[in-house]
N, C-alpha and C. Protein backbone atom coordinates (compact mmCIF):
# COMPACT_ATOMS: atom_id res chain seq x y z
N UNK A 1 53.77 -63.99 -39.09
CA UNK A 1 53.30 -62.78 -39.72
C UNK A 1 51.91 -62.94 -40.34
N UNK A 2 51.22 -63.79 -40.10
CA UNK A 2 50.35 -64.55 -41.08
C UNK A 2 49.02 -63.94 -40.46
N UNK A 3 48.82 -63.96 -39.34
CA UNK A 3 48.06 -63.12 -37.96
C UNK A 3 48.47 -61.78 -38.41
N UNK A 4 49.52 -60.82 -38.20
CA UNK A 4 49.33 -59.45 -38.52
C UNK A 4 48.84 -59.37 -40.17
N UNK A 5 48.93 -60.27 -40.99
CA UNK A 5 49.23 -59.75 -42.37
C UNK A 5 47.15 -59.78 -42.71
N UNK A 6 46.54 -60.89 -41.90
CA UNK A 6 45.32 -60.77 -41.78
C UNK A 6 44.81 -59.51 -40.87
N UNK A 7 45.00 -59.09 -40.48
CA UNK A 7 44.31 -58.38 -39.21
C UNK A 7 44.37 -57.04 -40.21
N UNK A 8 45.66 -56.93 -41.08
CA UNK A 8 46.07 -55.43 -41.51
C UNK A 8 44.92 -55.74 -42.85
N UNK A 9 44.79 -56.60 -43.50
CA UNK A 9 44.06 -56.87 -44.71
C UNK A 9 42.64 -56.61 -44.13
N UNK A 10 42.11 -57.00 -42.61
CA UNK A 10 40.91 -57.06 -42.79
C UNK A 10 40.60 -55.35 -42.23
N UNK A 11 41.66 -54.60 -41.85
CA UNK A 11 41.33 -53.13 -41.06
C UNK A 11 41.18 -52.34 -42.62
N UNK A 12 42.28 -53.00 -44.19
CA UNK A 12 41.92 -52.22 -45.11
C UNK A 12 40.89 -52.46 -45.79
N UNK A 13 40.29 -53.94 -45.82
CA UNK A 13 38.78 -53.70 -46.48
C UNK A 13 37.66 -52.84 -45.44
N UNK A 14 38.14 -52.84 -44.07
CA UNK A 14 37.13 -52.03 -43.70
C UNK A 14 36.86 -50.71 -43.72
N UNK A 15 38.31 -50.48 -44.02
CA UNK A 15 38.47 -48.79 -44.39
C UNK A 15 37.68 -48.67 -45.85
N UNK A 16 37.94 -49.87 -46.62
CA UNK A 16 37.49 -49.13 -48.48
C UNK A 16 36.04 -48.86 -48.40
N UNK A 17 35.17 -50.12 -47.19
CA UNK A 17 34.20 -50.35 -46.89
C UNK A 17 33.31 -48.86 -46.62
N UNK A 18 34.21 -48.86 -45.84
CA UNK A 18 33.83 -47.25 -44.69
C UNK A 18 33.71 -46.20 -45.82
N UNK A 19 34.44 -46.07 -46.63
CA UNK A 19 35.27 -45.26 -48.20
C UNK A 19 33.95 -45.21 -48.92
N UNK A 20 33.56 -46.49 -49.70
CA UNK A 20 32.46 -46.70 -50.51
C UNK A 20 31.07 -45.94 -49.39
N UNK A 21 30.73 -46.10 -48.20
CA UNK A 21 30.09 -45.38 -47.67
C UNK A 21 30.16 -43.87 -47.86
N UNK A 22 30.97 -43.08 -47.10
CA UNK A 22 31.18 -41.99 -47.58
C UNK A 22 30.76 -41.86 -48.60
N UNK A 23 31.07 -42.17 -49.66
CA UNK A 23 30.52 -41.65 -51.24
C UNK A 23 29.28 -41.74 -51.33
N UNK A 24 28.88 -42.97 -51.04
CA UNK A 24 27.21 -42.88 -51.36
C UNK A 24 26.86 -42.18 -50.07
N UNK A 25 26.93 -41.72 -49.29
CA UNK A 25 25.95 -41.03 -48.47
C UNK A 25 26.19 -39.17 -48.84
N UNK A 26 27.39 -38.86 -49.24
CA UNK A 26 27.59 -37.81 -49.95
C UNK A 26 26.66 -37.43 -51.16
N UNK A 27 26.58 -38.54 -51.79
CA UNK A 27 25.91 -38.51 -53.41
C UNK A 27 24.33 -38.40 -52.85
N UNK A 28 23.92 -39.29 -51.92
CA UNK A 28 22.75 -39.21 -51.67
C UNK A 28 22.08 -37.77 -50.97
N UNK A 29 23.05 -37.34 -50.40
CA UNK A 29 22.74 -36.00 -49.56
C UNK A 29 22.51 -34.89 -51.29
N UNK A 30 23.30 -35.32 -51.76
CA UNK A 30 23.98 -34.45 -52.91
C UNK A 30 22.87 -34.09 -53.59
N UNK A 31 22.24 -35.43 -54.01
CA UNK A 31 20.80 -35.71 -54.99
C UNK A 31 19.36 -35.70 -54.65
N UNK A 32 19.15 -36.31 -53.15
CA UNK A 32 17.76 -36.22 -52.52
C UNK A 32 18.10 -35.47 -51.51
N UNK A 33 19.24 -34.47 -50.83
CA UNK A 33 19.00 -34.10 -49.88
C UNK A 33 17.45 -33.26 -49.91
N UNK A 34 17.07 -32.68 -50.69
CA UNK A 34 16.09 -31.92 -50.57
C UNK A 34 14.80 -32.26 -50.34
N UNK A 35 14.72 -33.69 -50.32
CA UNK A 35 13.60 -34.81 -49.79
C UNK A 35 13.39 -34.93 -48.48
N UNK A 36 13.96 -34.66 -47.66
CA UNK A 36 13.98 -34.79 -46.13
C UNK A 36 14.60 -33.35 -45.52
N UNK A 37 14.41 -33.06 -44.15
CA UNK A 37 14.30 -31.88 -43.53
C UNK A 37 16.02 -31.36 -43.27
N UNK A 38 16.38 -30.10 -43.46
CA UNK A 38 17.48 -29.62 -43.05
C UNK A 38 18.67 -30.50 -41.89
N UNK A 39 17.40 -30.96 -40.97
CA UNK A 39 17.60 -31.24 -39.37
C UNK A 39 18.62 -32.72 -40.17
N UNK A 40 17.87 -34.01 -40.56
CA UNK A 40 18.36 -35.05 -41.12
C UNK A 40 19.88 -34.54 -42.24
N UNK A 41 19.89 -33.88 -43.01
CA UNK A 41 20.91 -33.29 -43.99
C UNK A 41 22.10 -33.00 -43.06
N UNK A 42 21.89 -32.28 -41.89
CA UNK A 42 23.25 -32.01 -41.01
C UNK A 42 23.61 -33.09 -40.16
N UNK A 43 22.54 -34.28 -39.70
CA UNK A 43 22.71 -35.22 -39.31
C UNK A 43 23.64 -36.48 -39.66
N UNK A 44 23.01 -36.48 -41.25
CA UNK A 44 24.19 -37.08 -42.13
C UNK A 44 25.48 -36.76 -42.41
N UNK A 45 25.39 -35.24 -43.08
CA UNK A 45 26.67 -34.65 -42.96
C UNK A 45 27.57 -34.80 -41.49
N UNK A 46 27.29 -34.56 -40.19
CA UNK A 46 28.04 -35.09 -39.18
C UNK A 46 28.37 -36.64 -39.32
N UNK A 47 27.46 -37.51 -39.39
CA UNK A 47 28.01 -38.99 -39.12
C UNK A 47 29.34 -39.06 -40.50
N UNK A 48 28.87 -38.69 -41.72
CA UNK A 48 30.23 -38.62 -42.44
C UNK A 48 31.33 -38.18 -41.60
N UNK A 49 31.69 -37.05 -41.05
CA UNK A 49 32.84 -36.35 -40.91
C UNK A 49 33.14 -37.56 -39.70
N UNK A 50 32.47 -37.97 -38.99
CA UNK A 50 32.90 -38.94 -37.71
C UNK A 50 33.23 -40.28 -38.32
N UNK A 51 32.82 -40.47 -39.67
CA UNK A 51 33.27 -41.83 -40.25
C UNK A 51 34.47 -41.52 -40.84
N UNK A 52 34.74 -40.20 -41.07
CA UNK A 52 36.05 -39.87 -42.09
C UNK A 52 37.41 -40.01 -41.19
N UNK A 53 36.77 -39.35 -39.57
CA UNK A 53 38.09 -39.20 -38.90
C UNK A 53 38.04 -40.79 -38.10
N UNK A 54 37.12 -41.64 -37.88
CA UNK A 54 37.25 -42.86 -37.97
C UNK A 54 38.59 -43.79 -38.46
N UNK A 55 38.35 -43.42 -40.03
CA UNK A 55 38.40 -44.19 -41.24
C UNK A 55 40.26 -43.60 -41.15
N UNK A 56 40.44 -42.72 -40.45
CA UNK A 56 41.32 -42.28 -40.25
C UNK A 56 42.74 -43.00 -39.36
N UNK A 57 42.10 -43.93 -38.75
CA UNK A 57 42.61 -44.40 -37.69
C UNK A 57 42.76 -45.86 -37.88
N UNK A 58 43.04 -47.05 -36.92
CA UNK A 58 43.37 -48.47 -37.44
C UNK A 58 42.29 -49.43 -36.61
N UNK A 59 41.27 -48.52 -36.12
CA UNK A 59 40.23 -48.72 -34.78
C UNK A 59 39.30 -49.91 -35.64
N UNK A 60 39.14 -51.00 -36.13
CA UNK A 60 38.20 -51.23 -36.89
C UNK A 60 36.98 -50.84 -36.05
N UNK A 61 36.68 -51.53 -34.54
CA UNK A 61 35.15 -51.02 -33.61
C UNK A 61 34.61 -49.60 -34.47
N UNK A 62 35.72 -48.84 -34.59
CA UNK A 62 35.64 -47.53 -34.26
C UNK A 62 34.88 -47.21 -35.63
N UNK A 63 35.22 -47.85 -36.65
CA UNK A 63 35.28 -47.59 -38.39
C UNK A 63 34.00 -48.27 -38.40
N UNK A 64 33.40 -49.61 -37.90
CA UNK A 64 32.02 -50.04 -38.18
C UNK A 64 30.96 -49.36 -37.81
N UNK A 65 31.36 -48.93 -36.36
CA UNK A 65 30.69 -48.33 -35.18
C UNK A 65 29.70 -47.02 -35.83
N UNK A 66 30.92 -46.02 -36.72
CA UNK A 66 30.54 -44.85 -37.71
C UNK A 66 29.92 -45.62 -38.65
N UNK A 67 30.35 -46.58 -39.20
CA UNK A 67 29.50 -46.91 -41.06
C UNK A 67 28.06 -47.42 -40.09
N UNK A 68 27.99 -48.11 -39.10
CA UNK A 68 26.58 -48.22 -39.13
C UNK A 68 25.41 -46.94 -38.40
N UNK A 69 26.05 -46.48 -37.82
CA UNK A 69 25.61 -45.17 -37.56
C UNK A 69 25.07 -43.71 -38.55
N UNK A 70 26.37 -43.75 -39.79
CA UNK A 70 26.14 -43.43 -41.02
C UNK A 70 24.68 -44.09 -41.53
N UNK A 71 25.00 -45.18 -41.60
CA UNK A 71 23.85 -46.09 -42.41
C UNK A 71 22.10 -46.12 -41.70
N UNK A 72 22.52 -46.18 -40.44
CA UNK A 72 20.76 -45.62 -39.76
C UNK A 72 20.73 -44.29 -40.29
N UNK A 73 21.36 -43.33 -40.41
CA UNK A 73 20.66 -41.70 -40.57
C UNK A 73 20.68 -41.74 -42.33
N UNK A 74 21.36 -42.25 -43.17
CA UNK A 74 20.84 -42.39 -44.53
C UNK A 74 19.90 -42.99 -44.82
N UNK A 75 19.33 -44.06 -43.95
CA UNK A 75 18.02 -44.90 -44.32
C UNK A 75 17.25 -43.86 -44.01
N UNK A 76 16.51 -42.84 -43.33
CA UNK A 76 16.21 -41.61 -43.50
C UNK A 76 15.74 -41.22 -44.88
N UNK A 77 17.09 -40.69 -45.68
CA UNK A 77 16.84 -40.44 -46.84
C UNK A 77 15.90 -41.58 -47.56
N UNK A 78 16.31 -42.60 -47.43
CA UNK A 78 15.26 -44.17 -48.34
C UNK A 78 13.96 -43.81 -48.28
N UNK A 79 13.90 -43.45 -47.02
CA UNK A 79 12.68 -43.68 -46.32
C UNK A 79 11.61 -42.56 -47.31
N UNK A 80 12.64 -41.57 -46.98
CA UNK A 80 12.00 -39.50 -47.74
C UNK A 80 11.28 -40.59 -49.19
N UNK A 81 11.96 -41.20 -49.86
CA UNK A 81 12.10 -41.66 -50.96
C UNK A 81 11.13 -41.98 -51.68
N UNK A 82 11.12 -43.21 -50.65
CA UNK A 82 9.56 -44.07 -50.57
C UNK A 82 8.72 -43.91 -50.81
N UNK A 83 8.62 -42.57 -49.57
CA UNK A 83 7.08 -42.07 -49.02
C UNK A 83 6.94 -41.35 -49.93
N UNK A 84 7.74 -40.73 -51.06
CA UNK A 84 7.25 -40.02 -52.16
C UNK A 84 7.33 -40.52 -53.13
N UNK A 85 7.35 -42.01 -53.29
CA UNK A 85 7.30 -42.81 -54.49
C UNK A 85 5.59 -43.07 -54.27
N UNK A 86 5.58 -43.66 -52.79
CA UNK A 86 4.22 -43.76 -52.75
C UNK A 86 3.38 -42.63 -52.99
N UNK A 87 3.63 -41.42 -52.48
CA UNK A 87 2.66 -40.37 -52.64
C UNK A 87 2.10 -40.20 -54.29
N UNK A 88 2.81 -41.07 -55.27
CA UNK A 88 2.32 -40.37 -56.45
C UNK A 88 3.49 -39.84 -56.97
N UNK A 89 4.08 -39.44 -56.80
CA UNK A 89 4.95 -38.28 -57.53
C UNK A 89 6.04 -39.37 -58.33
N UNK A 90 6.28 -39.04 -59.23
CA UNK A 90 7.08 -38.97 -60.11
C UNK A 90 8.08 -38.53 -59.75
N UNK A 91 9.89 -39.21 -59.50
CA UNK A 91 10.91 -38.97 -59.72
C UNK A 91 11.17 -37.68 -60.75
N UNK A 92 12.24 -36.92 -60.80
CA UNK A 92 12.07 -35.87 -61.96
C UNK A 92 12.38 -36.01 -62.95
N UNK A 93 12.37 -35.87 -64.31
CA UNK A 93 12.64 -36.64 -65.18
C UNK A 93 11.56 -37.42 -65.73
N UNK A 94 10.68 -38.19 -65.03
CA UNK A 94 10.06 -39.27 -65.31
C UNK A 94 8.37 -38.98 -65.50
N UNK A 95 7.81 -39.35 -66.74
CA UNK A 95 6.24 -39.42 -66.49
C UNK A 95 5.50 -40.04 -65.65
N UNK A 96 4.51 -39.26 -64.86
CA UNK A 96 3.51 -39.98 -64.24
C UNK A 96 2.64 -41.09 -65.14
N UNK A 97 1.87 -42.06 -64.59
CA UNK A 97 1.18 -42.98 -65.69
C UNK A 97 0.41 -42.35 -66.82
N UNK A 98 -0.47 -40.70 -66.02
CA UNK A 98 -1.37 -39.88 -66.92
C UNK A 98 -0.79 -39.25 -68.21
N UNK A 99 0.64 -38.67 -67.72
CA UNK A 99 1.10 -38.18 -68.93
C UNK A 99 1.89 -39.12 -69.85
N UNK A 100 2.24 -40.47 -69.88
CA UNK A 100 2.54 -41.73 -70.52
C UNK A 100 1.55 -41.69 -71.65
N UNK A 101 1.49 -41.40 -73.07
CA UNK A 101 0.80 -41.69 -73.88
C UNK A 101 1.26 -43.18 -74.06
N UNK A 102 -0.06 -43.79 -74.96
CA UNK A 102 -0.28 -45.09 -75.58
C UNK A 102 0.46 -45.00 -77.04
N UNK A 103 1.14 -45.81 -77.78
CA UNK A 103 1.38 -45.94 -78.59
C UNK A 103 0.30 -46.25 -79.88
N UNK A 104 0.17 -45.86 -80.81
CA UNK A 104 -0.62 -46.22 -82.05
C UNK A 104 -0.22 -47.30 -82.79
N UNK A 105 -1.21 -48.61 -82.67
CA UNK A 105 -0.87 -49.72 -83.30
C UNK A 105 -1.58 -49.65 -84.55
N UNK A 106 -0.95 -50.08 -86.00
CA UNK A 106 -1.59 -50.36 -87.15
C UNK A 106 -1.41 -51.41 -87.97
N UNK A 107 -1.81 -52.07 -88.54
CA UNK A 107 -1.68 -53.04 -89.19
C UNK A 107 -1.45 -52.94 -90.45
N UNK A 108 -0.38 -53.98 -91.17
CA UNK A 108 -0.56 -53.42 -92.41
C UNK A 108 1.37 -53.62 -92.67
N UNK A 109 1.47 -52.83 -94.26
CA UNK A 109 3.17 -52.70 -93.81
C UNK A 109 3.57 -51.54 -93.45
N UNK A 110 4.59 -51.57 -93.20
CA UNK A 110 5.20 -50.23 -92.09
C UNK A 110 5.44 -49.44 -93.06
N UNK A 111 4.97 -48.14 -92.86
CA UNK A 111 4.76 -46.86 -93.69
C UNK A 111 6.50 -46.53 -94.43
N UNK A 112 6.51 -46.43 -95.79
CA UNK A 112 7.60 -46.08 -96.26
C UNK A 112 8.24 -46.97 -96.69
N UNK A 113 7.78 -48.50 -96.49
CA UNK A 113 7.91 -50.07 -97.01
C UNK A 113 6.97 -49.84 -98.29
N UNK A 114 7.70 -50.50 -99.26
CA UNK A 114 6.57 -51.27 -99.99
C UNK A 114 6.71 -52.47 -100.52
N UNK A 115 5.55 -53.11 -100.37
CA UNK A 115 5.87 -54.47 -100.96
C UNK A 115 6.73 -54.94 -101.98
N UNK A 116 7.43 -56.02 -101.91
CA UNK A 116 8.14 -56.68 -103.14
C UNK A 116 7.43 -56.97 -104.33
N UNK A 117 7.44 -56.64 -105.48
CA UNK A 117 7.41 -56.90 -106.63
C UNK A 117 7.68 -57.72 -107.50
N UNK A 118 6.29 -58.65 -107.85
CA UNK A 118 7.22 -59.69 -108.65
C UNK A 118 6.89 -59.77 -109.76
N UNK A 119 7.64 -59.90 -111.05
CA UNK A 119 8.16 -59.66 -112.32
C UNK A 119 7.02 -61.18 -112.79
């Protein structure tokens, strides 16, 4: 049993495998879909549904075959990512370097301190 009890252990890490995919390529569609073109967004969305009914089955070929297929059309999204990390832009949320003010350094004691007093 030692042979089936491996074979069944290694078809369920490939399913959780396949699992943890799904999610992040969901989340990623979810959050940057709007970084890359409609065309890529339905692209992804299909390789999910073909990894789901995959993931469905005891096929491991079948279950990698989808996660790496999944995984070329989400590098896509990386890619959207990149090219707009490089362009300059600012993530949302986040200051560009210009609008990053400098902090004001002073010397001295820190306002609302006052020195110790000695008797």
């Amino acid at each position: 049993h030692a042979n089936e009890d491996a074979k069944r252990k290694e078809v369920i890490e490939t399913k959780n495998v396949a699992e943890q995919m799904i999610y992040t390529a969901e989340k990623a569609v979810k959050d940057n879909g709007d970084k890359v073109t409609p065309e890529v967004v339905t692209e992804i969305n299909e390789k999910i549904e073909l990894l789901k009914k995959a993931r469905e089955g005891e096929d491991m070929d079948a279950i990698k075959s989808a996660s790496e297929s999944l995984s070329t059309s989400l590098s896509k999204i990386g890619e959207a990512m990149m090219q707009e990390k490089k362009d300059g832009e600012a993530p949302s949320g986040q200051e560009t370097p210009e609008e990053a003010k400098e902090a004001e350094f002073k010397e001295g004691p820190i306002e609302g301190d006052e020195p110790e007093k000695k008797d």
